[in-house]
PDB file of N, CA and C in Angstrom:
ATOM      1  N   UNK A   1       6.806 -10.393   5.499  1.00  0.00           N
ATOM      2  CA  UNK A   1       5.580  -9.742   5.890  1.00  0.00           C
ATOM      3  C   UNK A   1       4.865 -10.635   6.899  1.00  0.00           C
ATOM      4  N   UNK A   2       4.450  -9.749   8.013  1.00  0.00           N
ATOM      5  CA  UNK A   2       3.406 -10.795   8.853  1.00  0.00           C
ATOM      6  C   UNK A   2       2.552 -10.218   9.757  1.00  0.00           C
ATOM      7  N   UNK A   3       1.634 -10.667   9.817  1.00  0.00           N
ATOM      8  CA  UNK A   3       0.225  -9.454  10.845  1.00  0.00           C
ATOM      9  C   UNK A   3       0.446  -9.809  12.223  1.00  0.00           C
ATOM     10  N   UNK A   4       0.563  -8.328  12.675  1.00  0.00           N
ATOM     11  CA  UNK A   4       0.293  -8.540  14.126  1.00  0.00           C
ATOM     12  C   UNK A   4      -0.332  -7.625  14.437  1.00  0.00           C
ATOM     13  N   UNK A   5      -1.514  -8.639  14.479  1.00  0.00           N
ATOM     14  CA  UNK A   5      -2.938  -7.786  15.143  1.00  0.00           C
ATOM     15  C   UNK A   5      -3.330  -7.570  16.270  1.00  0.00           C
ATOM     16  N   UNK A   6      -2.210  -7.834  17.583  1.00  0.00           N
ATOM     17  CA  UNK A   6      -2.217  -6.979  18.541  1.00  0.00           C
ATOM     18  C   UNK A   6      -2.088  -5.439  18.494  1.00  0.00           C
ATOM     19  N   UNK A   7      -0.770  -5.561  18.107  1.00  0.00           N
ATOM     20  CA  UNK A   7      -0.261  -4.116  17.705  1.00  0.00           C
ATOM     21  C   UNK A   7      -1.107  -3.248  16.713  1.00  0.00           C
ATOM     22  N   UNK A   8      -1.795  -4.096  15.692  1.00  0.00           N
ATOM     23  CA  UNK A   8      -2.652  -2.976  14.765  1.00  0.00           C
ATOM     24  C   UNK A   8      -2.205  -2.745  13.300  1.00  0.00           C
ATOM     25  N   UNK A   9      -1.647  -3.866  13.152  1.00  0.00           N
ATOM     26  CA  UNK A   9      -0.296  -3.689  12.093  1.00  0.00           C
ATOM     27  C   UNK A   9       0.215  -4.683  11.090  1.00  0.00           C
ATOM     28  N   UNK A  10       0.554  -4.648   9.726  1.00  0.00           N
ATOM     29  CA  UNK A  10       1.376  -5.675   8.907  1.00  0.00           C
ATOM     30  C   UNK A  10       2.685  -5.098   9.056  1.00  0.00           C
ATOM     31  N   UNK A  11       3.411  -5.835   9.255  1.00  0.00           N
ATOM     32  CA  UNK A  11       4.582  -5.503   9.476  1.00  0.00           C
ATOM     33  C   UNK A  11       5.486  -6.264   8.043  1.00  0.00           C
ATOM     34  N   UNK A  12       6.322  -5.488   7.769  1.00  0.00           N
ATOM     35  CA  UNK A  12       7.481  -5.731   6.481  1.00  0.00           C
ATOM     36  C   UNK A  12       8.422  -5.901   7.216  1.00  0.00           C
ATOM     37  N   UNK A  13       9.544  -6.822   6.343  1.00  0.00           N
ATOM     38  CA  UNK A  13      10.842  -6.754   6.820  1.00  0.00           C
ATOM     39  C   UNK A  13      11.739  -7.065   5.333  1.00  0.00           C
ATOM     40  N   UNK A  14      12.569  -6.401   5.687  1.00  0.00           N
ATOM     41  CA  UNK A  14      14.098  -7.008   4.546  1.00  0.00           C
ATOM     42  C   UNK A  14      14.617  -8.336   4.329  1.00  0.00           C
ATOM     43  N   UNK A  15      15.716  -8.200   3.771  1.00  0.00           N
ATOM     44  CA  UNK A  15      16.149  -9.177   3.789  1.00  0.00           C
ATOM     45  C   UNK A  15      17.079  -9.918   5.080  1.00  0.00           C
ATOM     46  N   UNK A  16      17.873  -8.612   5.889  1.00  0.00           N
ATOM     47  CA  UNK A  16      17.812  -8.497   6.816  1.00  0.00           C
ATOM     48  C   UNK A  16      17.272  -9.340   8.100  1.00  0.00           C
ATOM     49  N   UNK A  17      15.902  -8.690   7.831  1.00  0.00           N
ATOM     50  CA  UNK A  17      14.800  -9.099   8.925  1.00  0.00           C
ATOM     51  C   UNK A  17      14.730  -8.173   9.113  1.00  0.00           C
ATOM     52  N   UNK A  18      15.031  -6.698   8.947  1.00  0.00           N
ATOM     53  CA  UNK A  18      14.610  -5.436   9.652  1.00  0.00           C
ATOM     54  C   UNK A  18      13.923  -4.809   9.164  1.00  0.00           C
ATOM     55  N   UNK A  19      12.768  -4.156   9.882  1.00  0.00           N
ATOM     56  CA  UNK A  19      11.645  -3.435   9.847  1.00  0.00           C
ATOM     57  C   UNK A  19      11.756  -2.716   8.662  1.00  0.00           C
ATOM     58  N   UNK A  20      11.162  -2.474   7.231  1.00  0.00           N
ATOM     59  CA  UNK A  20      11.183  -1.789   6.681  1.00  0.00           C
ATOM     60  C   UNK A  20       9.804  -0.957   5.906  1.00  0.00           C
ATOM     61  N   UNK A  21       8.771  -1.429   6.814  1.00  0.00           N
ATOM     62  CA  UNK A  21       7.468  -0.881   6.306  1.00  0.00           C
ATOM     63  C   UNK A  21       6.488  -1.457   7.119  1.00  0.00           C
ATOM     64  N   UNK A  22       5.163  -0.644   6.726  1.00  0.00           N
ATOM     65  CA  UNK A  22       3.635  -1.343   8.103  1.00  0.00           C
ATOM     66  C   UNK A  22       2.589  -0.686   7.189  1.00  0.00           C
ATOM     67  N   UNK A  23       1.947  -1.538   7.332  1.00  0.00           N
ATOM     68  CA  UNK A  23       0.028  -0.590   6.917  1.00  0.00           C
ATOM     69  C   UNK A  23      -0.101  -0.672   8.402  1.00  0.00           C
ATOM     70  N   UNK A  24      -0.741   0.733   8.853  1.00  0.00           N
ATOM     71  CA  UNK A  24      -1.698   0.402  10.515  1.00  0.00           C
ATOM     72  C   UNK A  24      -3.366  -0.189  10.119  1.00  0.00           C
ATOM     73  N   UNK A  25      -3.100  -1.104  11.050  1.00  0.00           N
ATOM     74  CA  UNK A  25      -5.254  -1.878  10.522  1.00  0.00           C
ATOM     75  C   UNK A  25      -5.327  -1.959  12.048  1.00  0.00           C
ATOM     76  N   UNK A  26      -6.115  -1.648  12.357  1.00  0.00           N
ATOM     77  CA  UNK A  26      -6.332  -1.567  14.180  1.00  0.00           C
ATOM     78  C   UNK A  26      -8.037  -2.087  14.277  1.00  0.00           C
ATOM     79  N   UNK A  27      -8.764  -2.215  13.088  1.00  0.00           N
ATOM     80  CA  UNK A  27     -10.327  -2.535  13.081  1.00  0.00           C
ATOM     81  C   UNK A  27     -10.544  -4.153  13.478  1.00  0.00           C
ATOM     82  N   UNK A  28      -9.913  -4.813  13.294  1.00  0.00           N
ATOM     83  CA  UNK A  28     -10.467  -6.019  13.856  1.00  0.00           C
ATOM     84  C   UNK A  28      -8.903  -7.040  13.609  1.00  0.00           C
ATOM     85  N   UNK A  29      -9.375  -8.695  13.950  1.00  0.00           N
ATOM     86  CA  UNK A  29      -8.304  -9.470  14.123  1.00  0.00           C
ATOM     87  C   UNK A  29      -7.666  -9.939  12.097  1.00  0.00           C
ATOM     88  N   UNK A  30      -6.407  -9.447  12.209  1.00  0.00           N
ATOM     89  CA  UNK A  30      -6.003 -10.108  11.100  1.00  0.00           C
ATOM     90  C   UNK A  30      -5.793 -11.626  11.208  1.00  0.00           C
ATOM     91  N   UNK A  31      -6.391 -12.426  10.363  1.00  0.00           N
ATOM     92  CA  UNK A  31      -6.131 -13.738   9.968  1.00  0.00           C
ATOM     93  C   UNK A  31      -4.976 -14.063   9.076  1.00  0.00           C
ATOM     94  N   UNK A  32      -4.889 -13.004   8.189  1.00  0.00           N
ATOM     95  CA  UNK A  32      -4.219 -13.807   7.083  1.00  0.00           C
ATOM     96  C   UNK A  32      -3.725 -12.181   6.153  1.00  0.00           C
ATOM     97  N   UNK A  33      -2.394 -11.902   5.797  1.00  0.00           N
ATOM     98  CA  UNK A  33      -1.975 -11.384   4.573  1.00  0.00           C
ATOM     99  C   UNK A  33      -1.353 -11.899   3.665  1.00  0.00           C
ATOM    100  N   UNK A  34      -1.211 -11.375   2.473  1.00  0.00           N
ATOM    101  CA  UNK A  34      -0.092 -11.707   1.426  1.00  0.00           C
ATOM    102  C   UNK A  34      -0.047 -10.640   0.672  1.00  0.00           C
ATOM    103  N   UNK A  35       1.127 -10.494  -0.570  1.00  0.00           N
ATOM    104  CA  UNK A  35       1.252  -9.563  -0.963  1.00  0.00           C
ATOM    105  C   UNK A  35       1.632 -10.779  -2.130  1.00  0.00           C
ATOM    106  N   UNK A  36       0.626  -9.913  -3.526  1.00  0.00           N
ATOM    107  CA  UNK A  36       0.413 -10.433  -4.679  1.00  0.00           C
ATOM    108  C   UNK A  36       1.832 -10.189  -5.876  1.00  0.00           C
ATOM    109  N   UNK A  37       2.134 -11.100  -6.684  1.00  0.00           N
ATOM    110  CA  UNK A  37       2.653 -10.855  -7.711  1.00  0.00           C
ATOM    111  C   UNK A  37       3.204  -9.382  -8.282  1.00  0.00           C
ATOM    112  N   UNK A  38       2.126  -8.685  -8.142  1.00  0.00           N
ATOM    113  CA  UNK A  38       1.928  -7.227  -8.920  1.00  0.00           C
ATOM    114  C   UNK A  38       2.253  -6.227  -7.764  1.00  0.00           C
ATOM    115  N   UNK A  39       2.582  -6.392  -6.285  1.00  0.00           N
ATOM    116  CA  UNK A  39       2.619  -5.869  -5.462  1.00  0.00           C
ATOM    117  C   UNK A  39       1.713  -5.319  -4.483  1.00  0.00           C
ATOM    118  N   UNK A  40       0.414  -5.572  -4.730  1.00  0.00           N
ATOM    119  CA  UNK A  40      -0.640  -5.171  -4.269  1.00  0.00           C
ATOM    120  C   UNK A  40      -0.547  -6.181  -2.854  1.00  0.00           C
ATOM    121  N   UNK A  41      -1.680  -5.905  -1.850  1.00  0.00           N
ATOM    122  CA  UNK A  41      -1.798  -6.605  -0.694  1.00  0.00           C
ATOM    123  C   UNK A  41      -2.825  -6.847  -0.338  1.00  0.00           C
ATOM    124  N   UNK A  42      -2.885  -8.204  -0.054  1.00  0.00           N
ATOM    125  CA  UNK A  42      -4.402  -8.658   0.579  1.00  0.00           C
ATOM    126  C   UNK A  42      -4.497  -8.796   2.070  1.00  0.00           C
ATOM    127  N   UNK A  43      -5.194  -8.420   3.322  1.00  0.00           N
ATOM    128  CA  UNK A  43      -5.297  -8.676   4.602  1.00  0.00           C
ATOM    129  C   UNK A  43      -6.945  -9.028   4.690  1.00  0.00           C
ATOM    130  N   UNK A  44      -6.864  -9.967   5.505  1.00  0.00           N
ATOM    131  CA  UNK A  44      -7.989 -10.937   5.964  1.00  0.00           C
ATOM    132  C   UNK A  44      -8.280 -10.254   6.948  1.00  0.00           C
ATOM    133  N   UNK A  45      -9.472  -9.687   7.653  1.00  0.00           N
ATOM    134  CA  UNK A  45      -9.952  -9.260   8.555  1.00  0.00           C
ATOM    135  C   UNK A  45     -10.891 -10.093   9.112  1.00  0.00           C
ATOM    136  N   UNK A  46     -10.828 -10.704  10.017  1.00  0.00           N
ATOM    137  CA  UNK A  46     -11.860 -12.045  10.203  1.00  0.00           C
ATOM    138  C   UNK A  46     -13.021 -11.386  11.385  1.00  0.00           C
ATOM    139  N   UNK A  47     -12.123 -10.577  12.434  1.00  0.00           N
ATOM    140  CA  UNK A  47     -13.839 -10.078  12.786  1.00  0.00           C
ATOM    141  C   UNK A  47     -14.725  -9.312  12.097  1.00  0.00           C
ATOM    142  N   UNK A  48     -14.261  -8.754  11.192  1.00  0.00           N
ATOM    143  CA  UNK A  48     -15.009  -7.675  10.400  1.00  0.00           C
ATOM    144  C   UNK A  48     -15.663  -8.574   8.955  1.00  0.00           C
ATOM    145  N   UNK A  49     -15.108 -10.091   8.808  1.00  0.00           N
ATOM    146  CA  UNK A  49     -15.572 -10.543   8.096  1.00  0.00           C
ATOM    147  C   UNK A  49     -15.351  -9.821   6.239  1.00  0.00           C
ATOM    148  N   UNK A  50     -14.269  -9.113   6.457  1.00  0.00           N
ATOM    149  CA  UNK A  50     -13.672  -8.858   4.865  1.00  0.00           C
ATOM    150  C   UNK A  50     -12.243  -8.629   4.732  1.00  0.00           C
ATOM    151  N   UNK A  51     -12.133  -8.733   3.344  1.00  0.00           N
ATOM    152  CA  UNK A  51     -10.597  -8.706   2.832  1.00  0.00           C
ATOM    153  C   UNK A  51     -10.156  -7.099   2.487  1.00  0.00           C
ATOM    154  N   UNK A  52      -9.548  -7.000   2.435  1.00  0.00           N
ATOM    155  CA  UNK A  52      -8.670  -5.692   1.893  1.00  0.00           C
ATOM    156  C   UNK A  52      -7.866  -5.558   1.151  1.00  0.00           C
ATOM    157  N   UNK A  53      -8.049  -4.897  -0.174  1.00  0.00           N
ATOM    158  CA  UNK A  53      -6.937  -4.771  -0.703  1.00  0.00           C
ATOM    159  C   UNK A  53      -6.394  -3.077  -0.653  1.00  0.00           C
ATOM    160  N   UNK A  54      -4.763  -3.509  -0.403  1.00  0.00           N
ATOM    161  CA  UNK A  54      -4.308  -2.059  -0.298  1.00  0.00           C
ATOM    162  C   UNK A  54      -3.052  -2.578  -1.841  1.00  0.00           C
ATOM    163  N   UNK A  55      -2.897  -1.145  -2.594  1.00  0.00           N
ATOM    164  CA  UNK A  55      -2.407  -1.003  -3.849  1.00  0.00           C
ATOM    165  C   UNK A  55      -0.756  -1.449  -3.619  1.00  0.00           C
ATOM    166  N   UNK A  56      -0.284  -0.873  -2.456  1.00  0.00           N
ATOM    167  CA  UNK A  56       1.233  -1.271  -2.362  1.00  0.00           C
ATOM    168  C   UNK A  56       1.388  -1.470  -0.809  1.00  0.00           C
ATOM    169  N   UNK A  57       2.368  -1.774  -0.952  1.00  0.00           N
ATOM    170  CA  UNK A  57       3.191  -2.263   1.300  1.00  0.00           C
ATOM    171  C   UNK A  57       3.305  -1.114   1.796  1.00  0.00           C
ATOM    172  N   UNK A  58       3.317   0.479   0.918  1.00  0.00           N
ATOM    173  CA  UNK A  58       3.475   1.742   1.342  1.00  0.00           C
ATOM    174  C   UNK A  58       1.603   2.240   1.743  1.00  0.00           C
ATOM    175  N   UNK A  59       1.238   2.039   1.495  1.00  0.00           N
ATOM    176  CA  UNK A  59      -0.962   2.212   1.695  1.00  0.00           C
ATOM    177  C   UNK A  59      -0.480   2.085   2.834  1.00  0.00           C
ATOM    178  N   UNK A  60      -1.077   2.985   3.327  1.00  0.00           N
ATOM    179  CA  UNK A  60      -2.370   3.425   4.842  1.00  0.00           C
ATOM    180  C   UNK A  60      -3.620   2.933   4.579  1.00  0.00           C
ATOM    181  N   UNK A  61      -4.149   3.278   3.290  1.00  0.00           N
ATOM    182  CA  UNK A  61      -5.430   2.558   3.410  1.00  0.00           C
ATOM    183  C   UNK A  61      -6.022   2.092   2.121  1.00  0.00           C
ATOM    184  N   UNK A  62      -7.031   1.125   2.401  1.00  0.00           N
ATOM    185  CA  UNK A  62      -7.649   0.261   1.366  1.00  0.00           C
ATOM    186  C   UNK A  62      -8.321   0.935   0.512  1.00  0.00           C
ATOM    187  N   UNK A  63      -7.833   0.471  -0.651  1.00  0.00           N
ATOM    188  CA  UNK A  63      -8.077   0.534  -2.097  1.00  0.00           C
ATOM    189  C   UNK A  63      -9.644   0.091  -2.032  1.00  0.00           C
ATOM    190  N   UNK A  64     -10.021  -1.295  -2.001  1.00  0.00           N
ATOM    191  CA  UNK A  64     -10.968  -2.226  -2.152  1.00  0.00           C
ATOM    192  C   UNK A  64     -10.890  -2.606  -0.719  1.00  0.00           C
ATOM    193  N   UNK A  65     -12.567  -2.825  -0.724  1.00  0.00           N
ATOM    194  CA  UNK A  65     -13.290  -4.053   0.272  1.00  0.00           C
ATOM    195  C   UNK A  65     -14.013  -5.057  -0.213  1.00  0.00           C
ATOM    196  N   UNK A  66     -13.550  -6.062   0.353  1.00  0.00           N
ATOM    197  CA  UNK A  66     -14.864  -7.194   0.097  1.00  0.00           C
ATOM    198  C   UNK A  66     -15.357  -7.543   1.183  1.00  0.00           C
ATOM    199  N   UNK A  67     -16.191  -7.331   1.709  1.00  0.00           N
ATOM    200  CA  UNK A  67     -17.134  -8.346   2.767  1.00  0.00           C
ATOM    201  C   UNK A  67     -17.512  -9.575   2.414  1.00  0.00           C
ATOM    202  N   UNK A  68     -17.576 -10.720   3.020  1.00  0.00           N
ATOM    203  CA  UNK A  68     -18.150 -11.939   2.818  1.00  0.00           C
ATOM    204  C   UNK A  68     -19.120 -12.503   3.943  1.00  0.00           C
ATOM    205  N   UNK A  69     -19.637 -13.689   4.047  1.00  0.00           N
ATOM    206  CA  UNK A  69     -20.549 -13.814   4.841  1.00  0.00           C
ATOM    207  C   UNK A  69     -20.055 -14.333   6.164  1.00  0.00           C
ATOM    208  N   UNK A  70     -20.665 -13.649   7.221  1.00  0.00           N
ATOM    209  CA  UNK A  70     -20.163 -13.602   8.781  1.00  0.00           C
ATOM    210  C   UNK A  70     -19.947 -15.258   8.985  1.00  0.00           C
ATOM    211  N   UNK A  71     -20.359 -16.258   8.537  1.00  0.00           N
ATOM    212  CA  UNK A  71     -20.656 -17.836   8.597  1.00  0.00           C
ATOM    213  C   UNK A  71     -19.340 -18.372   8.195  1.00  0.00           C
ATOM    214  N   UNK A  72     -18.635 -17.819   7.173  1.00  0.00           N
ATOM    215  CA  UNK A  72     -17.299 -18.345   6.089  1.00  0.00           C
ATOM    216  C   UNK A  72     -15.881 -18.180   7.520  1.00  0.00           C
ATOM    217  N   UNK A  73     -15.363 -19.309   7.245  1.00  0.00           N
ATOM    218  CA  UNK A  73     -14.233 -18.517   8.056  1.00  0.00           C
ATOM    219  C   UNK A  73     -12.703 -18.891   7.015  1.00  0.00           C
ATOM    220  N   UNK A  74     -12.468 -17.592   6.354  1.00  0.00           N
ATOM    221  CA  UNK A  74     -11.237 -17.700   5.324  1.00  0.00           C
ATOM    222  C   UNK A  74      -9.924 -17.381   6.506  1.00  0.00           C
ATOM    223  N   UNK A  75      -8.890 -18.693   6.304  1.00  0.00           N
ATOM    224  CA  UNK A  75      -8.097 -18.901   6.849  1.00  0.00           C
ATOM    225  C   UNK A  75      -6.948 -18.234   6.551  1.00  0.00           C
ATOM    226  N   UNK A  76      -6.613 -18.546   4.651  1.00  0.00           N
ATOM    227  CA  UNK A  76      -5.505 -18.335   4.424  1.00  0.00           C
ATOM    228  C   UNK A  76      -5.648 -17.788   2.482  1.00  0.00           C
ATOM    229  N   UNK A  77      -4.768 -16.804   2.571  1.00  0.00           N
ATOM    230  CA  UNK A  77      -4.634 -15.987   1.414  1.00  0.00           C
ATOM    231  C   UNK A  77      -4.009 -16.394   0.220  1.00  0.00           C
ATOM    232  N   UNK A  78      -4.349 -16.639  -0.999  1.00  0.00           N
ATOM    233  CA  UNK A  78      -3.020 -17.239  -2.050  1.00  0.00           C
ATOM    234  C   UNK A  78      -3.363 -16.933  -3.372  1.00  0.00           C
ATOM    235  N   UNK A  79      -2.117 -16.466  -3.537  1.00  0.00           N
ATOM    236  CA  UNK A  79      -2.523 -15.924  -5.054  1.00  0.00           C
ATOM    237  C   UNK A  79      -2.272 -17.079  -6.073  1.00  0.00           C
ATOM    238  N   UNK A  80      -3.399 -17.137  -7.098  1.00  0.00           N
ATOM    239  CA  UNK A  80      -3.236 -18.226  -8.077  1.00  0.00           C
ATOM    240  C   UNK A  80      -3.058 -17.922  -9.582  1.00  0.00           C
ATOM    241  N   UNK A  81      -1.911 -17.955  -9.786  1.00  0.00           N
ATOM    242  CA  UNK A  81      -0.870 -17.541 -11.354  1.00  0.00           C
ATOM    243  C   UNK A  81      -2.272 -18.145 -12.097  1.00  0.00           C
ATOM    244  N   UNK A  82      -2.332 -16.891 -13.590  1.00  0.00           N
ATOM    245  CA  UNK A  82      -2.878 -17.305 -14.674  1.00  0.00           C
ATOM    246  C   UNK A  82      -3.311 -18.886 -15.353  1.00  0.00           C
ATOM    247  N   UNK A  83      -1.898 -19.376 -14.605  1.00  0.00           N
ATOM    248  CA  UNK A  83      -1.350 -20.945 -16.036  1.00  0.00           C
ATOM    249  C   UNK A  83      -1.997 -21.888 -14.587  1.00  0.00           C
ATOM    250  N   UNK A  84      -2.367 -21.747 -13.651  1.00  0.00           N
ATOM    251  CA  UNK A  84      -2.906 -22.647 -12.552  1.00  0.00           C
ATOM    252  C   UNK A  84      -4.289 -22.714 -12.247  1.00  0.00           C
ATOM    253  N   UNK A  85      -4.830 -21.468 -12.552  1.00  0.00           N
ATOM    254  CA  UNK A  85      -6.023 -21.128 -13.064  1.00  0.00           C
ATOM    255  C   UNK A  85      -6.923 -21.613 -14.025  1.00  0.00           C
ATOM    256  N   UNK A  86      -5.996 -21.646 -15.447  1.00  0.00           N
ATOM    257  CA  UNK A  86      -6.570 -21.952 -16.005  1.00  0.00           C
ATOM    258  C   UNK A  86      -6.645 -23.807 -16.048  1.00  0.00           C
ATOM    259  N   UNK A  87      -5.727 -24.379 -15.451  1.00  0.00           N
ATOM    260  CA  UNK A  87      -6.041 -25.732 -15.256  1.00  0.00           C
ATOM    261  C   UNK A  87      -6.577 -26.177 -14.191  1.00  0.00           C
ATOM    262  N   UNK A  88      -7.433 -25.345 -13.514  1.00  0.00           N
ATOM    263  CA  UNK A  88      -7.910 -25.573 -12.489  1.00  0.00           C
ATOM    264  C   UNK A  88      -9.617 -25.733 -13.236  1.00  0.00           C
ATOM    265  N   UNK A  89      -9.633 -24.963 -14.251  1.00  0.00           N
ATOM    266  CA  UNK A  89     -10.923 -24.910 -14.994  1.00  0.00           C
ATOM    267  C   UNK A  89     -11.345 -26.039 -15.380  1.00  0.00           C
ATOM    268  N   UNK A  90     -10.222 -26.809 -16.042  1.00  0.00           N
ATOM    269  CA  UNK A  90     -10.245 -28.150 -16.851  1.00  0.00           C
ATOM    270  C   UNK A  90     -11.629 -29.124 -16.636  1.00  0.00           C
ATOM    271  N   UNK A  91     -11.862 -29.861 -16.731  1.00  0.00           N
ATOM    272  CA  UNK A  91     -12.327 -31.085 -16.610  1.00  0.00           C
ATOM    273  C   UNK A  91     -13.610 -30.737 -15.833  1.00  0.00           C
TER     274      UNK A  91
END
């Protein structure tokens, strides 16, 4: 998976490498996707200043928005397992 926000687009690929799926996002510059554990997908929209979640790599469109504050600049996306979480709480 990888954004190219010229084109307007997350682009999927196989194992291959060949094209096998896209969300179109044409609203502002993608920074950053990933696609979670559970299959869901996160895209960073950095001019628009929010995240997106779309439910699967097959979505056209977002499930959820979050906006955050125009000041923040989130670089990079990562999902953090339960058991990393919770030792992140620790101490």
């Amino acid at each position: 998976m990888f954004a190219n926000s010229f084109g307007g687009e997350v682009v999927f690929l196989d194992e291959a490498l060949s094209r096998c799926g896209r969300i179109p996002y044409d609203a502002g510059w993608i920074q950053d996707c990933t696609m979670l554990s559970d299959g869901r997908v996160l895209l960073n929209d950095v001019d628009n200043h929010v995240i997106l979640e779309y439910e699967t790599w097959t979505s056209n469109s977002p499930s959820k928005a979050m906006k955050y504050y125009d000041n923040w600049r989130i670089t990079e996306l990562v999902e953090i397992r339960d058991s990393l979480d919770a030792r992140a709480k620790v101490g």
